[in-house]
C-alpha atoms as a PDB file:
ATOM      1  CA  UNK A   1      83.701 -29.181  34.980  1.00  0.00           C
ATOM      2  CA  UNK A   2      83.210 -25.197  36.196  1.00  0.00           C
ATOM      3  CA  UNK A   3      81.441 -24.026  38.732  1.00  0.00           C
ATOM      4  CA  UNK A   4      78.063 -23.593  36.877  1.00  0.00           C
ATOM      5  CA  UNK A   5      75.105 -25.644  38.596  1.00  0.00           C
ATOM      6  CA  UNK A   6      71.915 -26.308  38.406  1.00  0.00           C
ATOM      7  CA  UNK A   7      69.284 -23.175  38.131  1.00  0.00           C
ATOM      8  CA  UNK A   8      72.256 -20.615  36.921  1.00  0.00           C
ATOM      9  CA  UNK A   9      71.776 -18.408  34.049  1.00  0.00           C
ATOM     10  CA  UNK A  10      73.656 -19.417  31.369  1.00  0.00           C
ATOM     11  CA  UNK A  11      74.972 -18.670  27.595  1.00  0.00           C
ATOM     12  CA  UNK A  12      75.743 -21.591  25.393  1.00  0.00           C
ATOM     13  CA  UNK A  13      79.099 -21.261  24.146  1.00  0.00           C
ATOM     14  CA  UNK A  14      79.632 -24.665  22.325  1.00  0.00           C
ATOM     15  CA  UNK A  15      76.602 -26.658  21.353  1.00  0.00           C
ATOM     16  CA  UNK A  16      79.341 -29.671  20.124  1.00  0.00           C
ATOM     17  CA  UNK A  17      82.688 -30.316  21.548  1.00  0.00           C
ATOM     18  CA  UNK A  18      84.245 -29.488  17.882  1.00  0.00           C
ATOM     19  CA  UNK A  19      82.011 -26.629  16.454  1.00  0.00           C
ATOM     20  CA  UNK A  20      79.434 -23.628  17.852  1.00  0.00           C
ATOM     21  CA  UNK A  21      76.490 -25.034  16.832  1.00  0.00           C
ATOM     22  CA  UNK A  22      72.961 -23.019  15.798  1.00  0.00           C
ATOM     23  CA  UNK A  23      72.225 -22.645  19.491  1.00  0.00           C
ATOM     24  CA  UNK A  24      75.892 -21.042  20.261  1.00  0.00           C
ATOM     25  CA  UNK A  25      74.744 -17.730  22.155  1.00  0.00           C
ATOM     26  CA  UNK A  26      71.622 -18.912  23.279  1.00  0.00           C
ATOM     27  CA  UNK A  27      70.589 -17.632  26.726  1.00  0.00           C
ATOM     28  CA  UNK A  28      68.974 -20.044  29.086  1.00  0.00           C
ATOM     29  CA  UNK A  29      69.228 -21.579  32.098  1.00  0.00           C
ATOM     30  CA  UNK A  30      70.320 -25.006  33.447  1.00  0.00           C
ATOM     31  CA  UNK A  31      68.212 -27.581  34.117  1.00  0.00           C
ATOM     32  CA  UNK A  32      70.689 -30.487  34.536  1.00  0.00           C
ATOM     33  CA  UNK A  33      74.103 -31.567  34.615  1.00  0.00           C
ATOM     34  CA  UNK A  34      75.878 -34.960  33.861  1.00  0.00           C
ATOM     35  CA  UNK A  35      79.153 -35.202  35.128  1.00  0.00           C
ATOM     36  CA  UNK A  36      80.033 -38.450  33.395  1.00  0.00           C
ATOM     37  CA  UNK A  37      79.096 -37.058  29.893  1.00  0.00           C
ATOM     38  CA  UNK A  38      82.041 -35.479  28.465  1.00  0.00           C
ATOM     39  CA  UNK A  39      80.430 -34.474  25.546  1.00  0.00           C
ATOM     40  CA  UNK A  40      77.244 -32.854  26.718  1.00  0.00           C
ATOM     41  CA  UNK A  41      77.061 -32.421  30.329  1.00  0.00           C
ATOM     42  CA  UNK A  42      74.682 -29.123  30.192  1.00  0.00           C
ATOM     43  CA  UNK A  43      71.105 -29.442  30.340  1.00  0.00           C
ATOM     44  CA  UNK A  44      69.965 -25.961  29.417  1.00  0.00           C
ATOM     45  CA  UNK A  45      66.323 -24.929  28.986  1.00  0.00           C
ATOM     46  CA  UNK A  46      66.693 -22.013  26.509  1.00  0.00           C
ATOM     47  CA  UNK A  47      64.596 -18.679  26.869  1.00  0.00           C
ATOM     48  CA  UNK A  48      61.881 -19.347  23.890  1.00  0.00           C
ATOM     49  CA  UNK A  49      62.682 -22.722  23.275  1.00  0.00           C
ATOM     50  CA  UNK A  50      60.075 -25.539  21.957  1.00  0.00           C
ATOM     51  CA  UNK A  51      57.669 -26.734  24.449  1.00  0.00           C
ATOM     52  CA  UNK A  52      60.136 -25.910  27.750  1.00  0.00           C
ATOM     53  CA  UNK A  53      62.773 -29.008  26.542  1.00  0.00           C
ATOM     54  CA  UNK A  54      66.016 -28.985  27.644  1.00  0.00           C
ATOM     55  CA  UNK A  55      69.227 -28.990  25.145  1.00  0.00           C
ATOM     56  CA  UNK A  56      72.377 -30.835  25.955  1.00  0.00           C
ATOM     57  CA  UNK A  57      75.289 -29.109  24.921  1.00  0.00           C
ATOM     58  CA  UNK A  58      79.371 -29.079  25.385  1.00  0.00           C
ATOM     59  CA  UNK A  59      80.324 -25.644  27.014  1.00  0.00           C
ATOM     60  CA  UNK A  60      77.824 -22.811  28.954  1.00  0.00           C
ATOM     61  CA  UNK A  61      79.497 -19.466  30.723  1.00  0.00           C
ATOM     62  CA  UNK A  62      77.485 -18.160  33.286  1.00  0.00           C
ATOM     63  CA  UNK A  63      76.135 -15.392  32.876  1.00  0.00           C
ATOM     64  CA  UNK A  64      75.696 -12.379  35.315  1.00  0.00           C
ATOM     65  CA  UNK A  65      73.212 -10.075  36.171  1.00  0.00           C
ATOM     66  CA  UNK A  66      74.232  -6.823  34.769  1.00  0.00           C
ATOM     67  CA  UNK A  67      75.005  -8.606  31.308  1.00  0.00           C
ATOM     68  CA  UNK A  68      72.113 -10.878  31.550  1.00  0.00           C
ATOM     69  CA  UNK A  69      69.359  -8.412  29.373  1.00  0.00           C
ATOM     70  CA  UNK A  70      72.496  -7.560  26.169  1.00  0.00           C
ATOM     71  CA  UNK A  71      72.894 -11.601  26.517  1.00  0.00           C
ATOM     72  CA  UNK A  72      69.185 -11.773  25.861  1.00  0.00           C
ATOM     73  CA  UNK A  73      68.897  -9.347  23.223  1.00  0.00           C
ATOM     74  CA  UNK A  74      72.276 -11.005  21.737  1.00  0.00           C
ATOM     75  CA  UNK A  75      70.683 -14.474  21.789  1.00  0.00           C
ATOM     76  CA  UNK A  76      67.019 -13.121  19.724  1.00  0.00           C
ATOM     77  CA  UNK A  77      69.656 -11.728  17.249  1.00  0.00           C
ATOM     78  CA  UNK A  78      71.262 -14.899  16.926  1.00  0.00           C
ATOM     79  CA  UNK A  79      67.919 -16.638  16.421  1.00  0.00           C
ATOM     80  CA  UNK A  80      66.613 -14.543  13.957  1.00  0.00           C
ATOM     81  CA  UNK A  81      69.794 -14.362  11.497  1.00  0.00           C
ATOM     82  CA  UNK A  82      69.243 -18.476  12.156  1.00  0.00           C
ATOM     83  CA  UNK A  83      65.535 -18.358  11.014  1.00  0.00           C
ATOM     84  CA  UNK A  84      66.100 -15.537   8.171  1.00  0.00           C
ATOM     85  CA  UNK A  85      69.557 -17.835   6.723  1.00  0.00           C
ATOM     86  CA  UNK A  86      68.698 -18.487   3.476  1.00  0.00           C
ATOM     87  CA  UNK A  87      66.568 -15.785   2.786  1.00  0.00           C
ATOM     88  CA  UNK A  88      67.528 -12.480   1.504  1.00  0.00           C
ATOM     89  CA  UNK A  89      67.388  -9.783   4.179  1.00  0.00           C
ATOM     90  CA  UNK A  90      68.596  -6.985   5.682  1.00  0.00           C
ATOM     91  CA  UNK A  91      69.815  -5.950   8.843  1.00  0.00           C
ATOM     92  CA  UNK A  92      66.226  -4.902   9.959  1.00  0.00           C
ATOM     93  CA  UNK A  93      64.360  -7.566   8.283  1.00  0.00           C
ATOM     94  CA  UNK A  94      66.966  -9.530  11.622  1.00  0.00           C
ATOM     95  CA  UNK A  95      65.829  -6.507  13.864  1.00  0.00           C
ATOM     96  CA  UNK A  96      62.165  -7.073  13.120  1.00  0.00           C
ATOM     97  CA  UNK A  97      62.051 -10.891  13.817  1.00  0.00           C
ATOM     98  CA  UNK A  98      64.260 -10.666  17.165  1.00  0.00           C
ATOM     99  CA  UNK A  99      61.205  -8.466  18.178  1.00  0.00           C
ATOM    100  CA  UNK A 100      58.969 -10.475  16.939  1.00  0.00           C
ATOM    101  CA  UNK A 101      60.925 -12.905  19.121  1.00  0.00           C
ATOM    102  CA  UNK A 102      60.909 -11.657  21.779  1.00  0.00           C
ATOM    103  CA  UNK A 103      56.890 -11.000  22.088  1.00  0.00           C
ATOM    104  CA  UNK A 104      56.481  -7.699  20.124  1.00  0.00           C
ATOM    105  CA  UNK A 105      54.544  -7.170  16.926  1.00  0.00           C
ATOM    106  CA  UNK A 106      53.943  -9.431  13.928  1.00  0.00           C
END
């Protein structure tokens, strides 16, 4: 285990211990930690995630203040190329919906 605990800000790095994951990047913080779960010892309550839950997931790096907002923007960007996979788009079409993300305009 690192030195992350509980309340630090935190970017998922590994959802699984074998692959990213669709939450790899999200930005969130840490709700709860198991250290008898190799597997998924994070609890991390992601910024804009359904209904406040927690995810459990493999690997977080803390994040730090002065990289905390680009990790933010990062992690809407990640979200909305998630949302818009499947779909054909362009790079604003992903621009648009990480605003729309983050609580600007439909």
């Amino acid at each position: 285990m690192s030195d992350i605990t509980v309340g630090d800000r935190v970017r998922v790095v590994r959802e699984y211990e074998n692959t990213p994951g669709r939450h790899a990047g999200a930005v969130g913080s840490v709700v709860s930690i198991d250290n008898r779960d190799d597997r998924f010892p994070y609890e991390v309550r992601t910024d804009g995630g359904v209904n406040g839950e927690g995810l459990w997931v493999h690997e977080v790096e803390l994040l730090d203040s002065v990289s905390s907002a680009a990790a933010d923007r990062e992690s809407l960007v990640t979200r909305a190329k998630s949302l818009l996979a499947g779909t054909e788009h362009t790079g604003a079409d992903v621009v648009a919906m990480a605003a729309f993300l983050a609580g600007g305009a439909a």
